[in-house]
Protein backbone atom coordinates (compact mmCIF):
# COMPACT_ATOMS: atom_id res chain seq x y z
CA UNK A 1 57.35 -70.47 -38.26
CA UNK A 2 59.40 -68.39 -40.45
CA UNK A 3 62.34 -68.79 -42.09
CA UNK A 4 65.92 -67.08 -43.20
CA UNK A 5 65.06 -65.94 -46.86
CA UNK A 6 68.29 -65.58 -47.26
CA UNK A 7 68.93 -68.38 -49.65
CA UNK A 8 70.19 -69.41 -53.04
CA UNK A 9 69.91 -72.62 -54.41
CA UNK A 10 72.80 -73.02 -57.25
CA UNK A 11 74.21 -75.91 -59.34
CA UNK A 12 74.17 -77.89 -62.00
CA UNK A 13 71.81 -77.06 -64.37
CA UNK A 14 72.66 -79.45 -67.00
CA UNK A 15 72.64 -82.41 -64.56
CA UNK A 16 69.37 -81.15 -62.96
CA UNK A 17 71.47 -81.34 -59.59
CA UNK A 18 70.19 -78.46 -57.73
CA UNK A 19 72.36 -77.40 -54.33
CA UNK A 20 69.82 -74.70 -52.04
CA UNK A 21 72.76 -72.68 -50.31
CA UNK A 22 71.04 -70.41 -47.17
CA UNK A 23 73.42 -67.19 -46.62
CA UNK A 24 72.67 -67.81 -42.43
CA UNK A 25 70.84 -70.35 -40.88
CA UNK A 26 67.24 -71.20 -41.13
CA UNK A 27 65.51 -70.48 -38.21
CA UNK A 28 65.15 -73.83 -35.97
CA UNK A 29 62.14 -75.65 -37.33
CA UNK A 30 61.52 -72.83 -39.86
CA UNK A 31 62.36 -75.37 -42.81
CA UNK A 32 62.34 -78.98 -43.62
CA UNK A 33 64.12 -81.69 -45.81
CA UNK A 34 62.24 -84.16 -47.71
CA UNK A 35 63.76 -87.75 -48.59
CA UNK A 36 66.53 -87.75 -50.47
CA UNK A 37 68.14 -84.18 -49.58
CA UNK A 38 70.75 -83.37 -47.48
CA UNK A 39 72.78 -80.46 -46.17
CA UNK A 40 75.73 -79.58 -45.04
CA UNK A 41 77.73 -76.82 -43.24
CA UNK A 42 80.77 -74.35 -44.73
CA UNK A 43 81.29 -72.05 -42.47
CA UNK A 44 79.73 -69.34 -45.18
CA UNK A 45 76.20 -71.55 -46.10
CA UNK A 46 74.20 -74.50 -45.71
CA UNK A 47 73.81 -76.69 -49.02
CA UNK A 48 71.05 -78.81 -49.28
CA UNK A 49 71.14 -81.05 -52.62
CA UNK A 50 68.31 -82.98 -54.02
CA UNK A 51 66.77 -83.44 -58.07
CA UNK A 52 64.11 -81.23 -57.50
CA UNK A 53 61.19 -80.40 -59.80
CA UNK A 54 58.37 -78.30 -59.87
CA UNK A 55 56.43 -79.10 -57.08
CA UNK A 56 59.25 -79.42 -54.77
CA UNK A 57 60.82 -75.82 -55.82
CA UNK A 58 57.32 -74.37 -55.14
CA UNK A 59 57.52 -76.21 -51.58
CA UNK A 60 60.74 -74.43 -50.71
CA UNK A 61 59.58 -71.00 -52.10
CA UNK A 62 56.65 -71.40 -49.53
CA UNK A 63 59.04 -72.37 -46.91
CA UNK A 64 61.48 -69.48 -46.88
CA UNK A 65 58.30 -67.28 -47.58
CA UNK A 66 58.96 -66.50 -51.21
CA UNK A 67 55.20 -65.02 -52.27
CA UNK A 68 55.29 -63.57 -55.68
CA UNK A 69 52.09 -61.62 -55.57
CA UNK A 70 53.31 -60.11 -51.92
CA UNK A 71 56.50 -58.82 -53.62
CA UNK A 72 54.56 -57.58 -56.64
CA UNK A 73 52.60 -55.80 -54.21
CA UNK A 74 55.22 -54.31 -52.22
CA UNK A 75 54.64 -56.41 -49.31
CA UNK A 76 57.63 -57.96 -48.74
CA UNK A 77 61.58 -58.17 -50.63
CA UNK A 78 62.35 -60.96 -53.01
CA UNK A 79 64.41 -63.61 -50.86
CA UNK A 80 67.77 -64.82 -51.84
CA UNK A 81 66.26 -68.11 -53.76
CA UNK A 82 66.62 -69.55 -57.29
CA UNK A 83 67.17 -72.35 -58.72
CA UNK A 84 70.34 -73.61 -61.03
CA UNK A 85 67.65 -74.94 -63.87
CA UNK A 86 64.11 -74.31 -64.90
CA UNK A 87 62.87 -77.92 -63.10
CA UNK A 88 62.24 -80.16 -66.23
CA UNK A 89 58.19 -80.89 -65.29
CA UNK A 90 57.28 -77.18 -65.44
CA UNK A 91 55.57 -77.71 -68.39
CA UNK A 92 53.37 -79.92 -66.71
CA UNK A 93 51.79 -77.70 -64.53
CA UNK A 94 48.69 -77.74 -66.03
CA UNK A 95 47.63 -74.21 -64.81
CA UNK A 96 48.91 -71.15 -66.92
CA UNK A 97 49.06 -68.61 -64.63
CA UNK A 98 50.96 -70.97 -62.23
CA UNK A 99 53.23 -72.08 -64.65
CA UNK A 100 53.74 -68.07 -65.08
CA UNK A 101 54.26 -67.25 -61.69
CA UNK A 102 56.95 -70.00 -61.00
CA UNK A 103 58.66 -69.13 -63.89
CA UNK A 104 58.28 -65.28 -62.88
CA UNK A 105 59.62 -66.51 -59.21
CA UNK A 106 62.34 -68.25 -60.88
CA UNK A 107 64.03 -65.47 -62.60
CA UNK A 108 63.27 -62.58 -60.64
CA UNK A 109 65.63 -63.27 -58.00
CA UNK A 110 68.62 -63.76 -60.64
CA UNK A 111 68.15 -60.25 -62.61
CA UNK A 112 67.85 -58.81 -59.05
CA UNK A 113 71.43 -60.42 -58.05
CA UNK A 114 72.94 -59.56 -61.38
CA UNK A 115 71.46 -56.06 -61.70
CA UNK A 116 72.75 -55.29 -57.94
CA UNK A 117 76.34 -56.56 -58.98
CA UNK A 118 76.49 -54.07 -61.65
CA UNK A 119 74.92 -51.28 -59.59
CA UNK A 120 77.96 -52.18 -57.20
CA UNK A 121 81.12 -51.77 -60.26
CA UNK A 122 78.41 -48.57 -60.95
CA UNK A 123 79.36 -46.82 -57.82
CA UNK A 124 82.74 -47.75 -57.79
CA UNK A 125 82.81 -45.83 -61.34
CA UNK A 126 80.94 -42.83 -59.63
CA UNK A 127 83.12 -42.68 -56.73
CA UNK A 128 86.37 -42.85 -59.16
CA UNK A 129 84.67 -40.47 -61.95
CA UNK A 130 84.35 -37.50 -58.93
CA UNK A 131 88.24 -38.08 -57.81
CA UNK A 132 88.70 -37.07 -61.93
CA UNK A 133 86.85 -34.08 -61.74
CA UNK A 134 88.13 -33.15 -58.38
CA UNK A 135 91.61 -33.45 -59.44
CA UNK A 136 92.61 -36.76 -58.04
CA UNK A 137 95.18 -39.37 -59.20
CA UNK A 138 93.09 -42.47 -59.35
CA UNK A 139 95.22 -45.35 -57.66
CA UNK A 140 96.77 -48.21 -59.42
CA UNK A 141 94.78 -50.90 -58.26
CA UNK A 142 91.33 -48.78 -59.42
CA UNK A 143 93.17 -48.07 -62.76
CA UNK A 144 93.84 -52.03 -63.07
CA UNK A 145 90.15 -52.31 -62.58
CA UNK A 146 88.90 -49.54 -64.89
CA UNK A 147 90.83 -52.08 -67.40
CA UNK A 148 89.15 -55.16 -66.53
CA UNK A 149 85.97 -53.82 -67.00
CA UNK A 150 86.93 -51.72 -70.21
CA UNK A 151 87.41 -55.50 -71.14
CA UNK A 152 84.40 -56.78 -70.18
CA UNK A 153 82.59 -54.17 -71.85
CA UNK A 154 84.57 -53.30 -74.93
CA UNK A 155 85.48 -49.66 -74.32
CA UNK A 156 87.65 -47.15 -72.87
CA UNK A 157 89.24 -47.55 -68.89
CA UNK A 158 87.64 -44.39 -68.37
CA UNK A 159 84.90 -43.78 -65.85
CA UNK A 160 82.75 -41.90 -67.85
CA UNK A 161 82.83 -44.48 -70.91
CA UNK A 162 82.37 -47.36 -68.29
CA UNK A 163 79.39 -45.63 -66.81
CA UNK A 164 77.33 -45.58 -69.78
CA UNK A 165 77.56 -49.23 -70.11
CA UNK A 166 77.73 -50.13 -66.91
CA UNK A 167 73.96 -50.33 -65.35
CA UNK A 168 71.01 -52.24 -64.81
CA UNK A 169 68.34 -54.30 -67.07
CA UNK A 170 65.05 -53.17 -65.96
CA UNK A 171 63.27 -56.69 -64.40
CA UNK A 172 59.78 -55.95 -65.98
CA UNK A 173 62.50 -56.02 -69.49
CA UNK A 174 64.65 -58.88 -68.63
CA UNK A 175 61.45 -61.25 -67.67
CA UNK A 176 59.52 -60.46 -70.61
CA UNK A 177 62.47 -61.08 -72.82
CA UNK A 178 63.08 -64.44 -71.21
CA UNK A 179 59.44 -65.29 -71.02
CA UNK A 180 59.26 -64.98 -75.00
CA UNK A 181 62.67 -66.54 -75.47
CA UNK A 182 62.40 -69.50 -73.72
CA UNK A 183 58.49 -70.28 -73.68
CA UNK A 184 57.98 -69.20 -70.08
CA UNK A 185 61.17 -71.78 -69.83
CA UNK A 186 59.29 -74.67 -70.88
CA UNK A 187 61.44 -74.38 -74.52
CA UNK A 188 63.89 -77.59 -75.05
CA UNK A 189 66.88 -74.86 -75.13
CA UNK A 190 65.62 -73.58 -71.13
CA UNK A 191 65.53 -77.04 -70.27
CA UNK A 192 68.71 -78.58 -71.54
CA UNK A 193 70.99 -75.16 -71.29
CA UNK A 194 69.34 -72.35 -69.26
CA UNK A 195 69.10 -70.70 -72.30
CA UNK A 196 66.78 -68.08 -71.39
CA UNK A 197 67.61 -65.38 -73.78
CA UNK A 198 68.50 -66.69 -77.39
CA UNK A 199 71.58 -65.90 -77.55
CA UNK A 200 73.24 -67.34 -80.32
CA UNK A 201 77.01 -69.37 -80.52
CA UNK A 202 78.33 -69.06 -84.20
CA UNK A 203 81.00 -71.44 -85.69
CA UNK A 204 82.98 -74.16 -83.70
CA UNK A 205 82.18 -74.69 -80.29
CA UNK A 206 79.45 -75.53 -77.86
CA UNK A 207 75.48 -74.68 -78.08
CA UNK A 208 72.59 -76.80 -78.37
CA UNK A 209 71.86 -77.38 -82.13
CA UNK A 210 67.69 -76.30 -82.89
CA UNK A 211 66.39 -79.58 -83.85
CA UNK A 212 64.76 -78.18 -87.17
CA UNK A 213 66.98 -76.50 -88.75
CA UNK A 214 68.91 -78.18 -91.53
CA UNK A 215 73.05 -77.77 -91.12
CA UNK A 216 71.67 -74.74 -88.67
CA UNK A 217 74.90 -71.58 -88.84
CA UNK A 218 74.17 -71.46 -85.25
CA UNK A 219 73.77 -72.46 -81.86
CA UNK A 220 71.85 -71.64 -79.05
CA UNK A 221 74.55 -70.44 -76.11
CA UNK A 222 73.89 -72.99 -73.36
CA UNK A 223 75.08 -72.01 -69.71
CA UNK A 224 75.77 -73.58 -65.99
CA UNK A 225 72.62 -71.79 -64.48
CA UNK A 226 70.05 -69.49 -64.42
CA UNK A 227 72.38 -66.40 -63.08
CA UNK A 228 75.08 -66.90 -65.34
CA UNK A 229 72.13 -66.86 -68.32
CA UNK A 230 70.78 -63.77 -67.38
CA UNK A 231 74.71 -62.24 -66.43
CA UNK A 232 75.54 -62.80 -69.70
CA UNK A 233 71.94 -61.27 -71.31
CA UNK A 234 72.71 -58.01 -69.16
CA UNK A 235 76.08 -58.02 -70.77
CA UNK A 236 74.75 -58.61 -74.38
CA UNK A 237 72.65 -55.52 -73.73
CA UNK A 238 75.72 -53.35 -71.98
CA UNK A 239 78.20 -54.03 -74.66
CA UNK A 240 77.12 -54.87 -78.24
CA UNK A 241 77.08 -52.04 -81.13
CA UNK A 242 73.74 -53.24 -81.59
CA UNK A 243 71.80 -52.03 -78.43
CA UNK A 244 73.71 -49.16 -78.87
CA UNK A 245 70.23 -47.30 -79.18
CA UNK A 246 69.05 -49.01 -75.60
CA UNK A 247 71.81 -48.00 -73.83
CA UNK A 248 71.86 -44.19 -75.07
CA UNK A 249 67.94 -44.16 -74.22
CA UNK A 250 68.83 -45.70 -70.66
CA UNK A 251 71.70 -42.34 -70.38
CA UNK A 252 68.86 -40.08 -71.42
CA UNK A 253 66.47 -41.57 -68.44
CA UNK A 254 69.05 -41.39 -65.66
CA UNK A 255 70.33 -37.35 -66.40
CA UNK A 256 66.72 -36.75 -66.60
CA UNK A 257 66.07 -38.65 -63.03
CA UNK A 258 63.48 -40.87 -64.03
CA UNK A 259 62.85 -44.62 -63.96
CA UNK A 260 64.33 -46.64 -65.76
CA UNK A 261 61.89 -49.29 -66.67
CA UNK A 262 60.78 -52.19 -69.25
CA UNK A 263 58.29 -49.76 -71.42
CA UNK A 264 60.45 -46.42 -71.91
CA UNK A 265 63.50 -49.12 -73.31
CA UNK A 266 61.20 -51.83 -75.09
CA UNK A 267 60.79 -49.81 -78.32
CA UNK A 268 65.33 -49.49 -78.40
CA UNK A 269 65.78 -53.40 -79.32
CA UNK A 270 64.69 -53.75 -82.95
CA UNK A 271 68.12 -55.28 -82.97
CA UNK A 272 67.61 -57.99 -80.64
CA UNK A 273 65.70 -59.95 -83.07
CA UNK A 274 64.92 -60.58 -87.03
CA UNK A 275 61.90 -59.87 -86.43
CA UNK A 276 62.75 -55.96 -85.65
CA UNK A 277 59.41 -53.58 -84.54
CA UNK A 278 57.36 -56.97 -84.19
CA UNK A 279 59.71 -58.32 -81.49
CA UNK A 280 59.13 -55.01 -79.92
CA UNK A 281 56.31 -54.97 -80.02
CA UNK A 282 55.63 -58.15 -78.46
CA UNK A 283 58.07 -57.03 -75.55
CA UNK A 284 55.46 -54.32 -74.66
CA UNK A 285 52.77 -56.64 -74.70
CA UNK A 286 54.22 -59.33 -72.62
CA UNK A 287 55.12 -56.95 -69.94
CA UNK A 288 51.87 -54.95 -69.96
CA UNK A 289 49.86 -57.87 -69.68
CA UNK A 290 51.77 -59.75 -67.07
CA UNK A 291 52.34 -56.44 -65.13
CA UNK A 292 55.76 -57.05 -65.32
CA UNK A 293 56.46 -53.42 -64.42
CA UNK A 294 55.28 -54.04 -60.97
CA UNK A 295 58.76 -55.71 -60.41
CA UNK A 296 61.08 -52.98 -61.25
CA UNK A 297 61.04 -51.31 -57.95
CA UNK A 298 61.21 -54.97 -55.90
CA UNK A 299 64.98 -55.62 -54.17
CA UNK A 300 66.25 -58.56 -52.62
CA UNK A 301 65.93 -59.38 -49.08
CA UNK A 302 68.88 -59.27 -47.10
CA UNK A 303 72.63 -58.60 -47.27
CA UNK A 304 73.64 -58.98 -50.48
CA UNK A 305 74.76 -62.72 -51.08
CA UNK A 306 77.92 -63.83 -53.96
CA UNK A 307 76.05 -66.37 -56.34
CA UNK A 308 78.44 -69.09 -57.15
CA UNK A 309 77.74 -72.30 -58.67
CA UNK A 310 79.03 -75.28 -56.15
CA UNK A 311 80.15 -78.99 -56.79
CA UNK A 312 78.22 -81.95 -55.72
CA UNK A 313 78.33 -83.17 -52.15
CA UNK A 314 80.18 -85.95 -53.05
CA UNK A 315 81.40 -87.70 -49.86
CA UNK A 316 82.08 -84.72 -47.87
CA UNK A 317 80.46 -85.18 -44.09
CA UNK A 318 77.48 -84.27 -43.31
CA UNK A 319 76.93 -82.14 -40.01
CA UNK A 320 74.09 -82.45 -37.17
CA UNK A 321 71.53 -79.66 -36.30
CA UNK A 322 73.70 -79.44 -33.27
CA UNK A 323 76.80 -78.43 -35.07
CA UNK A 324 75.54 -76.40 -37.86
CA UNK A 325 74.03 -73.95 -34.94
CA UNK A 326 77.42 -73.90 -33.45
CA UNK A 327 78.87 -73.01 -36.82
CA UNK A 328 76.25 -70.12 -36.95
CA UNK A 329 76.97 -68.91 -33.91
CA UNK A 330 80.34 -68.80 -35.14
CA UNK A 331 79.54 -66.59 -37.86
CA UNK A 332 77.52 -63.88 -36.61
């Protein structure tokens, strides 16, 4: 029996509490709880909590029908499912190209929901860059958001400055780039901090300290989940002087209409490492040989779902089947 794919499952990474919140119901007997989980209803989304690792995450990918190799294909969308952490035994697995592909399953779904966020602000900009050229006042509440943005992305309120910041990460990019960062998110910083990415915290503050480095200048950024890792990657990419070069290559590929994809913007981020042309490099060859490219076409299944990290159950009440199909009903 099949089931609603679309799902999230968001929480606390550090704690290894993961919540699996299902935008709509599953379908009745399309999904089942194992000891130890529970759910509850809303009104917006069922949460089911448990400590979940490997195996288990790979059990509810199968569930809501979450087939890697079917989206890779072009068989079917990439449901609404993720997980807050990397699950803390996935170096265990003692098959590579599993390990891979749950890793690869993992991810995917986050660039997709932070990638179609920004493709959201994007139209907004195109919508409020052709009342400029046609003459238009753009309204206050538009200009208040042109300024929230220009913050976000350190440069001008102006829709044609925004715009060349504001767009996607190609996937086939983003998962290579995490794959090498984080050890196919076996690394201690992926386990500890969803720290995916490298990215760096300098002076006071928070970060996981790297074990072997003597009175390291650095830490390694350390974030609630897997979303807000790769939100703040995409951002790293839109808005640093340093990718400047990635972001004017990604201007020349959309005027000239074509894909934008991992192996046309590998070759821009010398900057994203010390180890310049090498890292490169090594970008190229992680996505050609994982066919990483294959995912930069995939979308997510579904109406479009807000990604929010949610608290622990606590001692809320839980709900029966009976009710939480009322509550559905309720919704639709």
């Amino acid at each position: 029996m099949a089931a609603n794919p679309r799902a999230l499952i968001v929480g606390s990474g550090v704690s290894g509490l993961l919540l699996l919140a299902c935008w709509g119901a599953f379908q009745e007997g399309g999904f089942s709880f194992a000891d130890g989980e529970s759910w509850r209803w809303d009104g917006r989304k069922t949460l089911v909590s448990g400590r979940l690792g490997a195996g288990r995450i790979k059990e509810i990918f199968d569930q809501v029908g979450y087939d890697l190799e079917a989206v890779r294909a072009g068989y079917r969308p990439v449901p609404r499912v993720t997980a807050a952490a990397m699950p803390a035994d996935l170096a265990a697995l003692p098959d590579t190209d599993e390990r891979k592909a749950l890793f690869l399953s993992l991810v995917l779904p986050a660039v997709l929901h932070v990638n179609e966020t920004i493709l959201e602000d994007r139209a907004r900009l195109e919508k409020l860059r052709a009342f400029e050229r046609a003459g238009r006042r753009i309204a206050p509440m538009d200009r208040k958001w042109l300024h929230a943005l220009a913050a976000r992305y350190d440069t001008a309120p102006e829709p044609a400055a925004l715009l060349a910041r504001t767009d996607i990460v190609p996937p086939s990019l983003a998962l290579a780039q995490a794959a090498i960062e984080s050890g196919w998110g076996t690394s201690r910083f992926a386990r500890e901090g969803n720290a995916l990415f490298g990215q760096r915290v300098y002076g006071e503050g928070g970060g996981i300290v790297p074990a072997l480095l003597r009175a390291p200048a650095f830490r390694v950024r350390a974030f609630d989940d897997i979303v807000a890792a790769v939100d703040a990657y995409a951002l790293n990419l839109n808005s640093n002087a340093a990718h400047a070069a990635f972001r004017k290559r990604r201007a020349q590929l959309r005027w000239k209409g074509q894909p934008l994809d991992g192996d046309a913007l590998a070759a821009t981020l010398t900057a994203y490492s010390e180890r310049g042309a090498d890292y490169t490099a090594q970008v190229l060859a992680v996505i050609r040989a994982n066919a990483l490219d294959d995912f930069d076409a995939v979308r997510l299944a579904g109406p479009r779902a807000v990604v929010r990290p949610s608290p622990p159950l606590g001692e809320e009440a839980r709900v029966s089947p009976a009710a939480f199909r009322a509550a559905r009903a309720e919704t639709e």
